[in-house]
C-alpha atoms as a PDB file:
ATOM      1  CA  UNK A   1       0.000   0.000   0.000  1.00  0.00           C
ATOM      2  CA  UNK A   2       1.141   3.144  -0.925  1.00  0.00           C
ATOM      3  CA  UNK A   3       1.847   6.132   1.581  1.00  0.00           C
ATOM      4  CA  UNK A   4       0.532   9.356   1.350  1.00  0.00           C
ATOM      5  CA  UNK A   5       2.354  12.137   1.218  1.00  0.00           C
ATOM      6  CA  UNK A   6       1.502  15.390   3.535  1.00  0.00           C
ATOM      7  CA  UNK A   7       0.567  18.635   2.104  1.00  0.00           C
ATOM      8  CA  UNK A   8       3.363  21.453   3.078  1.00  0.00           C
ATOM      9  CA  UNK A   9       1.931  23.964   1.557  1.00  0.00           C
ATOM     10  CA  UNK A  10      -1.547  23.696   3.632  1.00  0.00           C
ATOM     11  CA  UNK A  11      -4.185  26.005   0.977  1.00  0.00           C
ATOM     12  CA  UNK A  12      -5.525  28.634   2.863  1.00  0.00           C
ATOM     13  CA  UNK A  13      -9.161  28.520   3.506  1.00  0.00           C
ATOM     14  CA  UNK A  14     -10.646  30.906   1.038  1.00  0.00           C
ATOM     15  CA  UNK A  15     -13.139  34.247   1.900  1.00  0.00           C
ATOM     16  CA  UNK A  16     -12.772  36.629  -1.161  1.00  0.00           C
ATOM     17  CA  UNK A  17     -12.286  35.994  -4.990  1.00  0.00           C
ATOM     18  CA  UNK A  18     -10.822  38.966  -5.151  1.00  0.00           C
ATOM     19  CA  UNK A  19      -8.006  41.097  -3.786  1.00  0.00           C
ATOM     20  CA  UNK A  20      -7.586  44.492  -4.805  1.00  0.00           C
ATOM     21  CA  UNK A  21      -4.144  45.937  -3.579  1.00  0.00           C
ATOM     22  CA  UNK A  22      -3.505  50.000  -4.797  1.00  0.00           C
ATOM     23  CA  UNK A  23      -2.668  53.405  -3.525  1.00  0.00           C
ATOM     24  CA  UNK A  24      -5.177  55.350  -2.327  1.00  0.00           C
ATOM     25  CA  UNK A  25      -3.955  58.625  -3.118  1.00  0.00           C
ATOM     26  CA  UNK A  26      -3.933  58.648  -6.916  1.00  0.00           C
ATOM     27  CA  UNK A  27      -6.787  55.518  -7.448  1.00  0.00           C
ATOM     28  CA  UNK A  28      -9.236  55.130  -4.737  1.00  0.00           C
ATOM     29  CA  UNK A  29     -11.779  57.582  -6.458  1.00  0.00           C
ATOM     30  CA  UNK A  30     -11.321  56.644  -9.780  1.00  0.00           C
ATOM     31  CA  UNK A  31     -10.061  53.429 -11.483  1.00  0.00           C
ATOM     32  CA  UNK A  32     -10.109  51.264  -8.055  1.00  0.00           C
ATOM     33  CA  UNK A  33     -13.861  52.752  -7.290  1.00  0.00           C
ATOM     34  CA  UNK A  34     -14.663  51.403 -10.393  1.00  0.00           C
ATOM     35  CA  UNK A  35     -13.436  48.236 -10.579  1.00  0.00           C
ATOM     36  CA  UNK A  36     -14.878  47.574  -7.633  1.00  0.00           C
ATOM     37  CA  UNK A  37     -17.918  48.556  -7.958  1.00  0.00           C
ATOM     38  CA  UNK A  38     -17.908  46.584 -11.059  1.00  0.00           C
ATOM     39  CA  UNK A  39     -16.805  43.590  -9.276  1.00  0.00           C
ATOM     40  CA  UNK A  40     -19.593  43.482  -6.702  1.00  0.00           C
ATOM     41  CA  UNK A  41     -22.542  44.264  -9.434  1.00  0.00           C
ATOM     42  CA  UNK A  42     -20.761  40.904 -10.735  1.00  0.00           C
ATOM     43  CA  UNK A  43     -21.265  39.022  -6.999  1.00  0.00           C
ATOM     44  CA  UNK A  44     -17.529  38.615  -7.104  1.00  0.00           C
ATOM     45  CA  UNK A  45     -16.501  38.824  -3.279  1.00  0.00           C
ATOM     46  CA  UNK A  46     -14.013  41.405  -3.503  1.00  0.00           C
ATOM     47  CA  UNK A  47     -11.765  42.529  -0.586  1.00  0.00           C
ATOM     48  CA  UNK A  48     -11.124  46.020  -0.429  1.00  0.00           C
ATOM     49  CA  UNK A  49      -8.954  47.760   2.689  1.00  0.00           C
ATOM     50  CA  UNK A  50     -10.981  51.403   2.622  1.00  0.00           C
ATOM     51  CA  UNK A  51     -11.823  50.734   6.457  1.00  0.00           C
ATOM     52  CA  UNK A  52      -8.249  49.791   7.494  1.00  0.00           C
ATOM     53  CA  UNK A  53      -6.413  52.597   9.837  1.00  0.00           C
ATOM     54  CA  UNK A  54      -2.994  53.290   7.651  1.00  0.00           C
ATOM     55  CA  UNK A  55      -0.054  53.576  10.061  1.00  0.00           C
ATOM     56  CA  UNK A  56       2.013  51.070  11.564  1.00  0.00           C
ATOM     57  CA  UNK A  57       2.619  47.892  10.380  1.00  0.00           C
ATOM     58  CA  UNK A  58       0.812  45.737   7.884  1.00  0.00           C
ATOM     59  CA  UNK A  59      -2.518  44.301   9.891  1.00  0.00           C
ATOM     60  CA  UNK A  60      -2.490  40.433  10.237  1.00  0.00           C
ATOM     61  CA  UNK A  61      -6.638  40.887   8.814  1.00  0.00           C
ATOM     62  CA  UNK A  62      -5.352  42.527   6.016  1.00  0.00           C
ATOM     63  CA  UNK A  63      -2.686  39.486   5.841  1.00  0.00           C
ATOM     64  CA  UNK A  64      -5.666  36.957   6.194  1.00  0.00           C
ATOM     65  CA  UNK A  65      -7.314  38.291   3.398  1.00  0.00           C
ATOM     66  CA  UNK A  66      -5.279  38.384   0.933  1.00  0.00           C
ATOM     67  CA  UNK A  67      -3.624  34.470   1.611  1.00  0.00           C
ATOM     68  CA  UNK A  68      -7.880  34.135   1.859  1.00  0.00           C
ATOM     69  CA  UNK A  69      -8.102  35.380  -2.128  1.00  0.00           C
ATOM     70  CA  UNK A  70      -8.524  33.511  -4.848  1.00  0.00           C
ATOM     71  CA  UNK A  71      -7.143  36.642  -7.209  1.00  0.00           C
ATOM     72  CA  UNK A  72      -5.259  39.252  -6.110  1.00  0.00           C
ATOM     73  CA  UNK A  73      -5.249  42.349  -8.375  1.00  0.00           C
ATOM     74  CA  UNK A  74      -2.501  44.616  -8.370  1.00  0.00           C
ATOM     75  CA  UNK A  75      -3.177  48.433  -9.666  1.00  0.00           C
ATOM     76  CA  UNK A  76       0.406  49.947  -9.770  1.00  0.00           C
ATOM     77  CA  UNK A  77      -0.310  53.809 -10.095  1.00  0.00           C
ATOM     78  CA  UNK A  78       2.279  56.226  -9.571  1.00  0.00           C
ATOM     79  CA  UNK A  79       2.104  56.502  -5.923  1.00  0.00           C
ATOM     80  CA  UNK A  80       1.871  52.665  -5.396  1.00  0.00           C
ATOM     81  CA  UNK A  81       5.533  52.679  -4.792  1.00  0.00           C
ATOM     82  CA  UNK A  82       5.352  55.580  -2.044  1.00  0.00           C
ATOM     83  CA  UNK A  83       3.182  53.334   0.280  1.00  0.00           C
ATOM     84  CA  UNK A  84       4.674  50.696   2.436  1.00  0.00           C
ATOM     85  CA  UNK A  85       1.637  48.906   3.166  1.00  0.00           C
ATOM     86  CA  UNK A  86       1.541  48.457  -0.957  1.00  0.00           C
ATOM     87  CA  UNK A  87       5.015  47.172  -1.048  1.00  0.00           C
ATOM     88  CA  UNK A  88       4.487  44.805   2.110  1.00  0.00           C
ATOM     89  CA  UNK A  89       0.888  43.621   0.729  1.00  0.00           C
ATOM     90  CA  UNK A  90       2.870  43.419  -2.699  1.00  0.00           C
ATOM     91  CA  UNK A  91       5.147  40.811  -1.209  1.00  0.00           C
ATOM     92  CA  UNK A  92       2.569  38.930   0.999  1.00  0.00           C
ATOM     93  CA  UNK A  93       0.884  38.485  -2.566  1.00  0.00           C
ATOM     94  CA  UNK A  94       3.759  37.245  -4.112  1.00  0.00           C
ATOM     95  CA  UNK A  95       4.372  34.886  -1.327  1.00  0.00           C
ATOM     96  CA  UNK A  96       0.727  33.515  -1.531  1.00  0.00           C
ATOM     97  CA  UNK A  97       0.942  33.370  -5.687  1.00  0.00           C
ATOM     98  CA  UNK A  98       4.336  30.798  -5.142  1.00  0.00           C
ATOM     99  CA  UNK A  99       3.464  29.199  -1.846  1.00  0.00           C
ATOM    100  CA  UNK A 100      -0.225  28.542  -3.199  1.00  0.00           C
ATOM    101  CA  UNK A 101      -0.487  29.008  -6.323  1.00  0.00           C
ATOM    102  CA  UNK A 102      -2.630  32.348  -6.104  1.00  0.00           C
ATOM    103  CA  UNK A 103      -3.663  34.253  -9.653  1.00  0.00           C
ATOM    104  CA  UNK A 104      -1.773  37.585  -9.706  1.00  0.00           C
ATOM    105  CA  UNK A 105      -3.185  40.390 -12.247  1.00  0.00           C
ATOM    106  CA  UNK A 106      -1.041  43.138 -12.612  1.00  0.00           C
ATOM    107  CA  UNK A 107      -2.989  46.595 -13.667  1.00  0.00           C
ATOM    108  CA  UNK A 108      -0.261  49.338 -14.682  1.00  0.00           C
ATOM    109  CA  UNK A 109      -1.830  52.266 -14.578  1.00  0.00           C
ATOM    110  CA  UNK A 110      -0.739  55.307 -16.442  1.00  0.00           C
ATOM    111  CA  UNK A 111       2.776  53.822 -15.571  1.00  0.00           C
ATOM    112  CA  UNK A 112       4.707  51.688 -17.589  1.00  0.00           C
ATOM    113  CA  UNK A 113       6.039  48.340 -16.648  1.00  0.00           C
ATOM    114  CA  UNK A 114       9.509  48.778 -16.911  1.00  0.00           C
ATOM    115  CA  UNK A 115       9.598  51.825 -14.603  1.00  0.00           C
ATOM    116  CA  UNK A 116       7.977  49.420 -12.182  1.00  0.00           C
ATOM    117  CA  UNK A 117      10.705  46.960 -12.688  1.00  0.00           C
ATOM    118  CA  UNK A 118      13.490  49.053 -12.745  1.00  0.00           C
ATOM    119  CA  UNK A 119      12.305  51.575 -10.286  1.00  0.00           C
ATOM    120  CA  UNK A 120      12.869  54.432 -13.060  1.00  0.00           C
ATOM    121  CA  UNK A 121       9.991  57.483 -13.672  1.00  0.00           C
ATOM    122  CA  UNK A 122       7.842  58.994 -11.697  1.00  0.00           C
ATOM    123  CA  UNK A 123       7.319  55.681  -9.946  1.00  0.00           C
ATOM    124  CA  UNK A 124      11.108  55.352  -8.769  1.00  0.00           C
ATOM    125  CA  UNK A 125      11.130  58.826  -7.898  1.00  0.00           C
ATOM    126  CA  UNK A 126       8.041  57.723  -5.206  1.00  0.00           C
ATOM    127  CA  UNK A 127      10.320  54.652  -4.753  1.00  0.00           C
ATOM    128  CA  UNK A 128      13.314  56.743  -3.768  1.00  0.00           C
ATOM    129  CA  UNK A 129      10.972  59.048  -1.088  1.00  0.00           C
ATOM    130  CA  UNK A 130      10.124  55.545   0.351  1.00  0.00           C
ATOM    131  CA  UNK A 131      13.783  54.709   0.543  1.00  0.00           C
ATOM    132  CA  UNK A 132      15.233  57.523   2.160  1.00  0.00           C
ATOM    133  CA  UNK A 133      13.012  56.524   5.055  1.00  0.00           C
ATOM    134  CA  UNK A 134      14.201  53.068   4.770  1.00  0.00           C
ATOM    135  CA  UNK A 135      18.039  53.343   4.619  1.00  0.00           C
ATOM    136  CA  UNK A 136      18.648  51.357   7.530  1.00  0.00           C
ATOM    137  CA  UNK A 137      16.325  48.327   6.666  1.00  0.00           C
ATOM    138  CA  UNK A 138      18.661  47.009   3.170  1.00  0.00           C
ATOM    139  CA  UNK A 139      16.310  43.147   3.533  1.00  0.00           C
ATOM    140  CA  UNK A 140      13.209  45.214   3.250  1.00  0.00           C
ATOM    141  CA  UNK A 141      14.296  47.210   0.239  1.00  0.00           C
ATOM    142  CA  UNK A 142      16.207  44.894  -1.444  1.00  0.00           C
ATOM    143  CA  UNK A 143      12.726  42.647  -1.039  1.00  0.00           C
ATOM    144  CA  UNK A 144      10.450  45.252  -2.288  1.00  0.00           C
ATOM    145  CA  UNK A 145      12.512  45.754  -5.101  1.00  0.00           C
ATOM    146  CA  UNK A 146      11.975  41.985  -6.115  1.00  0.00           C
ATOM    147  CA  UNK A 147       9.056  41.449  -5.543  1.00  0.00           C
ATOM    148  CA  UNK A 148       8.347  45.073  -7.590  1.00  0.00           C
ATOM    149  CA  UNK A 149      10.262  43.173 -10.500  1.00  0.00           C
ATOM    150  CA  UNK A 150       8.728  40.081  -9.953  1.00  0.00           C
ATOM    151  CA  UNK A 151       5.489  41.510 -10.579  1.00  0.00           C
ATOM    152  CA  UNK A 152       6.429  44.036 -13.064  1.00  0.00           C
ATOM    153  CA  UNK A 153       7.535  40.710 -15.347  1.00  0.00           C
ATOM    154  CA  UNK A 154       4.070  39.025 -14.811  1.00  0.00           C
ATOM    155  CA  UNK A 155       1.645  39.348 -17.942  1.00  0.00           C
ATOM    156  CA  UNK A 156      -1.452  41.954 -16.959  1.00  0.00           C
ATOM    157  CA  UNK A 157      -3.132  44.911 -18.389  1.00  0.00           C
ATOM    158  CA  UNK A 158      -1.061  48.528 -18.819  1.00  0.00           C
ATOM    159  CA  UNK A 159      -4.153  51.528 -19.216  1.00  0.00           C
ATOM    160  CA  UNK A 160      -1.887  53.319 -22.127  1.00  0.00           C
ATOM    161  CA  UNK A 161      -2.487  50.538 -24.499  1.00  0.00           C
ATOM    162  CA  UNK A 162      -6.036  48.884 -23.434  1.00  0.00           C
ATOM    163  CA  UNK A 163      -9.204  50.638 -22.650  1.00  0.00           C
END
């Protein structure tokens, strides 16, 4: 009789369909509104942080619901990169898309990929604000930065060439 091997990687139970990770400053009234709204006329469960205190650390709900996704989608705007919680929730999703084999969907918009992955633009000039702050803390940065190239090399939808 054969053995069965144990599961590792343990799926996490899921609660949403959909995660939506962005900045708030330049896409919380517009695009990310939208989509959203869109999602839920849809009945796609759709997790979106709006009611979450900014501040401090990443919150272990907001960590819950995004290994508790099905999708996460990723709107890279031009502030993305100036928010820590982005970049930490950024890397949480990355961990969940390897670990368990979460669907990532990258949305670059009004920026172009490359200046994601390379940190160049007006999204590694936000990058480089976020840095200065973080000069002590190399293992953070240097992880951001993959996981910002990571992404940035994953297939999704860039605004300046799709409607």
């Amino acid at each position: 009789m054969a053995s069965s091997s144990s599961f590792t990687n343990i799926i996490p139970q899921m609660k949403h369909d959909v995660f939506l990770s962005y900045s708030g400053k330049d896409t919380r009234n517009n695009f990310t509104s939208h989509l959203y709204a869109a999602l839920c006329r849809k009945k796609i469960e759709t997790f979106i942080d709006n009611q979450l205190k900014r501040g401090g650390e990443i919150s272990p709900s907001l960590l819950d619901a995004i290994e508790g996704s099905k999708i996460s989608v990723i709107i890279f705007s031009k502030q993305y990169a100036s928010s820590r919680w982005c970049l930490d929730e950024l890397v949480k999703i990355l961990k969940c898309k390897n670990k368990y084999g979460q669907i990532v969907i990258p949305v670059f918009y009004h920026i172009d990929p490359s200046d994601i992955r390379n940190q160049t633009g007006i999204f590694g000039d936000s990058f480089s604000k976020l840095e200065r702050q973080f000069q002590g803390r190399l293992e953070k940065l240097q992880r951001w930065r993959l996981a910002l190239r990571e992404a940035a090399n994953i297939s999704g939808f860039d605004s300046q060439v799709i409607r």
